[in-house]
C-alpha atoms as a PDB file:
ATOM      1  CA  UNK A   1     167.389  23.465-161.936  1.00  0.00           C
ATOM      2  CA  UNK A   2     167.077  26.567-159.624  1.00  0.00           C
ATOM      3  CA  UNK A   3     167.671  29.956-161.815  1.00  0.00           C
ATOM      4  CA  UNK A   4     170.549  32.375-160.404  1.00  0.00           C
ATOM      5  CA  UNK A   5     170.037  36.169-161.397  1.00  0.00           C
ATOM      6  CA  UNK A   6     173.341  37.903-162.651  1.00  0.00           C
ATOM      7  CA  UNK A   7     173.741  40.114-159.509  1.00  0.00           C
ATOM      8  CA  UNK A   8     173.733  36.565-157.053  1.00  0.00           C
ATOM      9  CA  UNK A   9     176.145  35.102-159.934  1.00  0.00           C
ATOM     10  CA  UNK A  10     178.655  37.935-158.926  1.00  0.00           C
ATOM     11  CA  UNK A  11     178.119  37.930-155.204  1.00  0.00           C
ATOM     12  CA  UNK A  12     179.076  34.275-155.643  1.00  0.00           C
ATOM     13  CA  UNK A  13     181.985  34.630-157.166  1.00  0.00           C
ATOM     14  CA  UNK A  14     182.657  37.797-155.311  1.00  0.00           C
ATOM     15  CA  UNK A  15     182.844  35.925-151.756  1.00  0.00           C
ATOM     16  CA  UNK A  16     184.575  32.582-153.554  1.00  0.00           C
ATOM     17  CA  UNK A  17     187.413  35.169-154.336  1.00  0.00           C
ATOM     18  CA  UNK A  18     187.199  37.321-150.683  1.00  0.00           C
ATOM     19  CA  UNK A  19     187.601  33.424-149.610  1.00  0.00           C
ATOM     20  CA  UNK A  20     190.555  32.459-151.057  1.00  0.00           C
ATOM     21  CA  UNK A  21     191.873  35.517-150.436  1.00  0.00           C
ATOM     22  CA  UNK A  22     191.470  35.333-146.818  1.00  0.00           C
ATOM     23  CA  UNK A  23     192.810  31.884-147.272  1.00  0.00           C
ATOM     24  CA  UNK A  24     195.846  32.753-149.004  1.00  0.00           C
ATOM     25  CA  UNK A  25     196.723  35.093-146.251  1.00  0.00           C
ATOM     26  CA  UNK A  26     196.153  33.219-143.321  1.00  0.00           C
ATOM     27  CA  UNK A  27     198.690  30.597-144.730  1.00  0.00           C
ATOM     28  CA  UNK A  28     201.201  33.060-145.336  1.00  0.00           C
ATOM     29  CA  UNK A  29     201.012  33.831-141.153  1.00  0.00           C
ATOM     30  CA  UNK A  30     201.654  30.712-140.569  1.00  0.00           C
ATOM     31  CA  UNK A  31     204.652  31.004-142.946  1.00  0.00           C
ATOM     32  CA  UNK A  32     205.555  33.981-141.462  1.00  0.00           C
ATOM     33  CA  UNK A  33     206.378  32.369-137.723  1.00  0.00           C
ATOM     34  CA  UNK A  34     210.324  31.873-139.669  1.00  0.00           C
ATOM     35  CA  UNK A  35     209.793  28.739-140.738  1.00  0.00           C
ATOM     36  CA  UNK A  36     210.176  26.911-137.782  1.00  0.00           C
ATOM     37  CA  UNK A  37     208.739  23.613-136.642  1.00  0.00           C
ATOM     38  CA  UNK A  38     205.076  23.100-135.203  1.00  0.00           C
ATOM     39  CA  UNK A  39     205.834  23.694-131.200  1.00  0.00           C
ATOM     40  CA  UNK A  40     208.579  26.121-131.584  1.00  0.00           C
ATOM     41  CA  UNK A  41     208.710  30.360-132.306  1.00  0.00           C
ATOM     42  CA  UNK A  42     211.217  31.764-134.070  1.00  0.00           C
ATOM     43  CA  UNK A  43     214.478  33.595-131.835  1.00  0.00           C
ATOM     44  CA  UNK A  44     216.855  35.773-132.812  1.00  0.00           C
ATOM     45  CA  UNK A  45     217.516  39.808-133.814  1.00  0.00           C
ATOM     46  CA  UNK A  46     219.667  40.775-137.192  1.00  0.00           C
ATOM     47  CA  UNK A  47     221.486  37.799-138.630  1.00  0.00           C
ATOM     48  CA  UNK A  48     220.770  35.351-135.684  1.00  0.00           C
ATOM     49  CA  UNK A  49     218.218  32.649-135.996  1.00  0.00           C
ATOM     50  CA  UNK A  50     216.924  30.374-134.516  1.00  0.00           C
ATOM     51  CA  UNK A  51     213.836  28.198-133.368  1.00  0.00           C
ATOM     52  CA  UNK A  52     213.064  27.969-129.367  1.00  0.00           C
ATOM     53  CA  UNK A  53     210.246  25.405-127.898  1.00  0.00           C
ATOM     54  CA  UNK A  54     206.393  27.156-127.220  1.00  0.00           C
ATOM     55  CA  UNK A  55     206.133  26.488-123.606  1.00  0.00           C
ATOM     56  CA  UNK A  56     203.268  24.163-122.784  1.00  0.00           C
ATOM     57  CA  UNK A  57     202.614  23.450-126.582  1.00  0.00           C
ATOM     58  CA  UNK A  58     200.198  21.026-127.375  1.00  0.00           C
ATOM     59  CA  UNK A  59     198.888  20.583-123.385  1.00  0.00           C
ATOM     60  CA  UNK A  60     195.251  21.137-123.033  1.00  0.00           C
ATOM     61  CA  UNK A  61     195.740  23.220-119.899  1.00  0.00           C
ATOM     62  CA  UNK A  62     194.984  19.973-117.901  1.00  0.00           C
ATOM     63  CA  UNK A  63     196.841  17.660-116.078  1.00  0.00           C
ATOM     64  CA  UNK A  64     199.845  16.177-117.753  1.00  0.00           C
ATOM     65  CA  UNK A  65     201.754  13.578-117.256  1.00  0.00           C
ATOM     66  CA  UNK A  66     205.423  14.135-115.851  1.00  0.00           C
ATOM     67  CA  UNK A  67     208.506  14.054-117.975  1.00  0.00           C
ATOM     68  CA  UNK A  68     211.484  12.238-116.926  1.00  0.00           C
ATOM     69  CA  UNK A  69     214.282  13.687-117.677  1.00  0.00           C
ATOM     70  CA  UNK A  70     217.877  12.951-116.197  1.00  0.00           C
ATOM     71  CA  UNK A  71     218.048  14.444-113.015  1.00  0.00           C
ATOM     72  CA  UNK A  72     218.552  18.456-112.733  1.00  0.00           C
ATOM     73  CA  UNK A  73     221.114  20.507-110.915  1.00  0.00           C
ATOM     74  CA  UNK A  74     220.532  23.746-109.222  1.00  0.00           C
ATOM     75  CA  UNK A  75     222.899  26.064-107.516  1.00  0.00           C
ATOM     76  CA  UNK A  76     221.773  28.955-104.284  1.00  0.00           C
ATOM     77  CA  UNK A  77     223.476  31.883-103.939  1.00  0.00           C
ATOM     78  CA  UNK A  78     223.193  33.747-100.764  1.00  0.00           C
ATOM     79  CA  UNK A  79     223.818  37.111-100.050  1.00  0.00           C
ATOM     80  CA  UNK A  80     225.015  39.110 -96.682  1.00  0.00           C
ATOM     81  CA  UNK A  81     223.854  42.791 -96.177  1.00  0.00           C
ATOM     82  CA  UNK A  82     228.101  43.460 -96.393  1.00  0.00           C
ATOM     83  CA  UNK A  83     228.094  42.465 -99.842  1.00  0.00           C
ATOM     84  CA  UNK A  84     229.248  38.797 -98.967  1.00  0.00           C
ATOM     85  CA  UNK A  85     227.853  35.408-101.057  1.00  0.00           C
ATOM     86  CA  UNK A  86     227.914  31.977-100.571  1.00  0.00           C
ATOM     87  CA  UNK A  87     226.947  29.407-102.953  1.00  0.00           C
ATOM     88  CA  UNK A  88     225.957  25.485-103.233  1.00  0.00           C
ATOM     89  CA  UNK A  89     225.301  23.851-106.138  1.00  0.00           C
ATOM     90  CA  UNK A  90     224.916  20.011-106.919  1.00  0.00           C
ATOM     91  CA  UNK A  91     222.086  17.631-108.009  1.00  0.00           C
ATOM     92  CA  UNK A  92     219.100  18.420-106.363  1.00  0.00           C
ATOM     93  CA  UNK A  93     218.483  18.420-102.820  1.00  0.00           C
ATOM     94  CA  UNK A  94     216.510  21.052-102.209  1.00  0.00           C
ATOM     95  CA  UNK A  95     217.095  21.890 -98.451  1.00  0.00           C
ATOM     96  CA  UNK A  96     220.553  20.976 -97.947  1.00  0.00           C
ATOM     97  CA  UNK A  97     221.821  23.564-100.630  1.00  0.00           C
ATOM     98  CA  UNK A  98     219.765  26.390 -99.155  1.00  0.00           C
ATOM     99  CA  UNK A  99     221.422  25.108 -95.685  1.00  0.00           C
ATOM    100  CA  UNK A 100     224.696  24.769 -97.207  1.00  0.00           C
ATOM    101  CA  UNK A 101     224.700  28.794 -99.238  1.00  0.00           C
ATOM    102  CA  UNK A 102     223.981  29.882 -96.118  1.00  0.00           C
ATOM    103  CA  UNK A 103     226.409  29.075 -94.313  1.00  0.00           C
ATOM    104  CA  UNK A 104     229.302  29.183 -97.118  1.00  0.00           C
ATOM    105  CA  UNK A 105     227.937  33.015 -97.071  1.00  0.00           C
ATOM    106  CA  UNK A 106     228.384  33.375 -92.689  1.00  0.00           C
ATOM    107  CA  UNK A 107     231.770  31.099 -93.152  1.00  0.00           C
ATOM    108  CA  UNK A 108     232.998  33.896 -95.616  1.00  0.00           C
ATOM    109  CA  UNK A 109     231.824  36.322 -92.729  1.00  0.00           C
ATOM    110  CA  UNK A 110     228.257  37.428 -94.760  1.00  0.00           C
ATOM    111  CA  UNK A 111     226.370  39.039 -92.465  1.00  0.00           C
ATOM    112  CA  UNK A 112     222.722  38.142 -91.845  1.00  0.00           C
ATOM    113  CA  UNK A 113     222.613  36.147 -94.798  1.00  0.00           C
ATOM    114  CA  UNK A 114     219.292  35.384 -97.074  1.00  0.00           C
ATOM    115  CA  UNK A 115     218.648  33.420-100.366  1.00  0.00           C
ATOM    116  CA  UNK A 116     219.390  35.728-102.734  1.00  0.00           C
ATOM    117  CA  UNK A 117     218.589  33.592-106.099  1.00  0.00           C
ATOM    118  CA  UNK A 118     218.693  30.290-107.198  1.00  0.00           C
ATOM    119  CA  UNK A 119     219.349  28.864-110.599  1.00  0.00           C
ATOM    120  CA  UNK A 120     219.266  25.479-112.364  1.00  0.00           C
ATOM    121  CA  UNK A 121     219.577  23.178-115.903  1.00  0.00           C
ATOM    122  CA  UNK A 122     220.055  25.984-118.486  1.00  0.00           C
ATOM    123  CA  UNK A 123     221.049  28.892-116.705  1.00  0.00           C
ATOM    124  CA  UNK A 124     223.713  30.663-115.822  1.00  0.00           C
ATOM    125  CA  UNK A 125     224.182  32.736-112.750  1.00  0.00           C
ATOM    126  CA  UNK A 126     226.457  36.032-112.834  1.00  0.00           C
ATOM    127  CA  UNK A 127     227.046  37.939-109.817  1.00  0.00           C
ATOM    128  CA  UNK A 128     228.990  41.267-109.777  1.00  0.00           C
ATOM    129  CA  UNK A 129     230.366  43.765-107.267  1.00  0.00           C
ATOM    130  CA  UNK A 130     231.308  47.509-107.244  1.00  0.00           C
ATOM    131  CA  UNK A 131     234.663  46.556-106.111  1.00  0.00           C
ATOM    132  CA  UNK A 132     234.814  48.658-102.057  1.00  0.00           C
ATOM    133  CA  UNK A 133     231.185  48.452-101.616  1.00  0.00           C
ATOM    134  CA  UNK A 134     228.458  46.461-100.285  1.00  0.00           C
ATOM    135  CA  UNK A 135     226.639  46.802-103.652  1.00  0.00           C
ATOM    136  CA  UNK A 136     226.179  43.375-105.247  1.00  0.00           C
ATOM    137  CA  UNK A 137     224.459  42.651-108.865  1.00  0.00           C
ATOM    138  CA  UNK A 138     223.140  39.596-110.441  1.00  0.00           C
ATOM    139  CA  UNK A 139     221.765  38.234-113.899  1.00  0.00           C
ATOM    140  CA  UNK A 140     220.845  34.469-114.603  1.00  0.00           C
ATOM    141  CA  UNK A 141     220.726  33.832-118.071  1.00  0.00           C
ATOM    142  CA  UNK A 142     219.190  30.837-119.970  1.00  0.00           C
ATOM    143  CA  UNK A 143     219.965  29.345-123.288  1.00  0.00           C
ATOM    144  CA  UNK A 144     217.352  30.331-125.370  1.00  0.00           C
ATOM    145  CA  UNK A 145     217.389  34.043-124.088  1.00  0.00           C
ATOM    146  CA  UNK A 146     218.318  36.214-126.953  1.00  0.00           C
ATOM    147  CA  UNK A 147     221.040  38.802-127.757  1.00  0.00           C
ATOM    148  CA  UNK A 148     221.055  41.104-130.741  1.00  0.00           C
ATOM    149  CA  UNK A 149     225.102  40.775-129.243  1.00  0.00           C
ATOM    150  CA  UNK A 150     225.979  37.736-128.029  1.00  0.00           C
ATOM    151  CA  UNK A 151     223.926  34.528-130.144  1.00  0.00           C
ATOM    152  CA  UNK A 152     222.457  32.005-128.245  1.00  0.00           C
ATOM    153  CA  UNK A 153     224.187  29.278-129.943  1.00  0.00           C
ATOM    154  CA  UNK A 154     228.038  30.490-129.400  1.00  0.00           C
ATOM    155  CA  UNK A 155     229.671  28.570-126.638  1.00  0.00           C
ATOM    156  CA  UNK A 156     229.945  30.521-123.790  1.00  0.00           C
ATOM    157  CA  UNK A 157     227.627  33.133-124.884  1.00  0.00           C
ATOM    158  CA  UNK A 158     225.011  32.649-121.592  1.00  0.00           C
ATOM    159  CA  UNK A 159     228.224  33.339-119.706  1.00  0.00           C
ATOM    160  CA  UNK A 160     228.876  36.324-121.375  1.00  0.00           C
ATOM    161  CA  UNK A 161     225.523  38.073-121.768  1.00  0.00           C
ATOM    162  CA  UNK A 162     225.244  37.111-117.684  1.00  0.00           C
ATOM    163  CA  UNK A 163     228.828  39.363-117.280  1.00  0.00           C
ATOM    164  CA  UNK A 164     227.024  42.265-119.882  1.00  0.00           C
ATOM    165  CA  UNK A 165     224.005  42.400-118.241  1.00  0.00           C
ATOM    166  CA  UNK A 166     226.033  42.560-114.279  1.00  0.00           C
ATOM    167  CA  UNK A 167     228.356  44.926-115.858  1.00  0.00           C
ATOM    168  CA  UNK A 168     226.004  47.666-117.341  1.00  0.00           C
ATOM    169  CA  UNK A 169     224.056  47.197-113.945  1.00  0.00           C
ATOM    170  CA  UNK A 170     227.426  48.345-111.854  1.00  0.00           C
ATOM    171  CA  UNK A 171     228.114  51.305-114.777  1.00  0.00           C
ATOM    172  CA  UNK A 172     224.158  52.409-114.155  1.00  0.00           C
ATOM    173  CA  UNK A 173     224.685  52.996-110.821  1.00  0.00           C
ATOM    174  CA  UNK A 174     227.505  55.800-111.034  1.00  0.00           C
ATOM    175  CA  UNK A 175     230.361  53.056-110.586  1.00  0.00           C
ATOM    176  CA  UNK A 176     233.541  53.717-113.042  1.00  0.00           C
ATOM    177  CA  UNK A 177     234.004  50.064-115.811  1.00  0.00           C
ATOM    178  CA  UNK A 178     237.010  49.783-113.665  1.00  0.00           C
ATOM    179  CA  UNK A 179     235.418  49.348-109.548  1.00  0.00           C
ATOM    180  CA  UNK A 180     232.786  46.805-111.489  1.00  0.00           C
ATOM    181  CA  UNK A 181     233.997  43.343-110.933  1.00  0.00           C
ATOM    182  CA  UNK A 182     232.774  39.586-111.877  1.00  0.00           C
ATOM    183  CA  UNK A 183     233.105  37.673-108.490  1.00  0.00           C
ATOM    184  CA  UNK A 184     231.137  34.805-109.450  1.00  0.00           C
ATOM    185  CA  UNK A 185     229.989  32.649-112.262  1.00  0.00           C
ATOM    186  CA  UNK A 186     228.462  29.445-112.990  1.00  0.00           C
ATOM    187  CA  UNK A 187     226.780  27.757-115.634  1.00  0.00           C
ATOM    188  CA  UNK A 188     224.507  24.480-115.038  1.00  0.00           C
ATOM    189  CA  UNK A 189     224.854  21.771-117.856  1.00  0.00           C
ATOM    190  CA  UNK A 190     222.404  22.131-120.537  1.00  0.00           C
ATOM    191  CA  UNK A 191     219.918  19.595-120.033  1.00  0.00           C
ATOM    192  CA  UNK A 192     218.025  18.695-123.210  1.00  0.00           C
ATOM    193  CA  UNK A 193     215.319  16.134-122.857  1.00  0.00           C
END
C-alpha cells in the first residue's frame, strides 16, 4: 500500500473540494438560464416570462434535413418616393407578390416604386406616415420579440409594439403625436410547427 505524506493528504482533499465546488456552480448556470426547457432561452423584462426556441439548437452546423411545415404566407410592401405603398400578401408565390405590391403602389399613383420590406409567418408589419409628407416609417415585429411594455403573449400585442415602435419613429423626427398616423397593418398567422 503506497504511503501518502500529510501535506499530499490535504492537497487531495483540497482539489476534491475546489471540484465540487466548481461543480456545484456550473449546475447552478445551467439553473440560472430561468428554468426553461433544453433548446429554449429564457424572454421577458420585469414580471414577463417566458421561454423562446435557441435558433439552430441541436444542428451540428451541417446539412439538415428540411422541415415541413404547413405552407407560409408572406406579404410585400412597396413604397413610392411620394410616400405612396402598395401591398400583396397571400401564400407564397414569391414573384407574383413582388409583381403585384408594385403595382398596387403605381395603381395608388406611388411614384417610382421599390420593395420596401417584406414580412411573413410570425410577423407583423406596421407602416406609419407623418400625415402631409412623403415621410413613411415601418417596424415588423415577431412573436417572440420582447417588450418590457407590451408581453409577447397578449393578443394583439405584435400589433401594438409594431404601432409603438412607427409612432416614436414619426415623434423622433420633429413630427407633433397628432401628424403621426398608422396607414397600414397586418399580421401573418402564427405558424407553429
Amino acid at each position: 500500500m503506497a504511503k501518502y505524506n500529510r501535506p499530499q493528504i490535504i492537497q487531495f482533499f483540497i482539489s476534491l473540494i475546489s471540484l465540487t465546488l466548481f461543480s456545484l456552480t456550473m449546475s447552478g448556470v445551467a439553473h440560472a438560464e430561468g428554468n426553461c426547457p433544453p433548446g429554449y432561452y429564457p424572454v421577458g423584462g420585469q414580471g414577463v416570462q417566458g421561454c423562446a426556441p435557441i435558433p439552430n439548437y441541436g444542428s451540428s452546423g451541417g446539412y439538415s434535413a428540411p422541415s415541413y411545415r404547413t405552407p407560409s404566407t408572406e406579404g410585400y410592401v412597396a413604397s413610392g418616393t411620394n410616400g405612396v405603398i402598395g401591398v400583396a400578401t397571400a401564400k407564397i408565390f414569391r414573384g407574383k407578390l413582388e409583381e403585384k405590391a408594385l403595382q398596387a403602389c403605381e395603381k395608388k399613383g406611388g411614384t417610382d416604386c421599390r420593395i420596401w420590406f417584406t414580412y411573413d409567418d410570425n410577423h407583423c408589419a406596421t407602416v406609419g406616415q407623418a400625415e402631409g409628407t412623403n415621410r413613411l416609417y415601418k417596424a415588423r415585429t415577431t412573436a417572440g420579440e420582447v417588450s418590457d411594455v407590451v408581453p409577447m403573449l397578449v393578443p394583439g400585442s405584435r400589433k401594438a409594439l409594431g404601432r409603438k415602435k412607427v409612432l416614436e419613429a414619426c415623434r423622433y423626427d420633429g413630427y407633433p403625436e397628432t401628424q403621426c398616423k398608422i396607414i397600414y397593418e397586418d399580421c401573418r398567422r402564427l405558424n407553429l410547427p
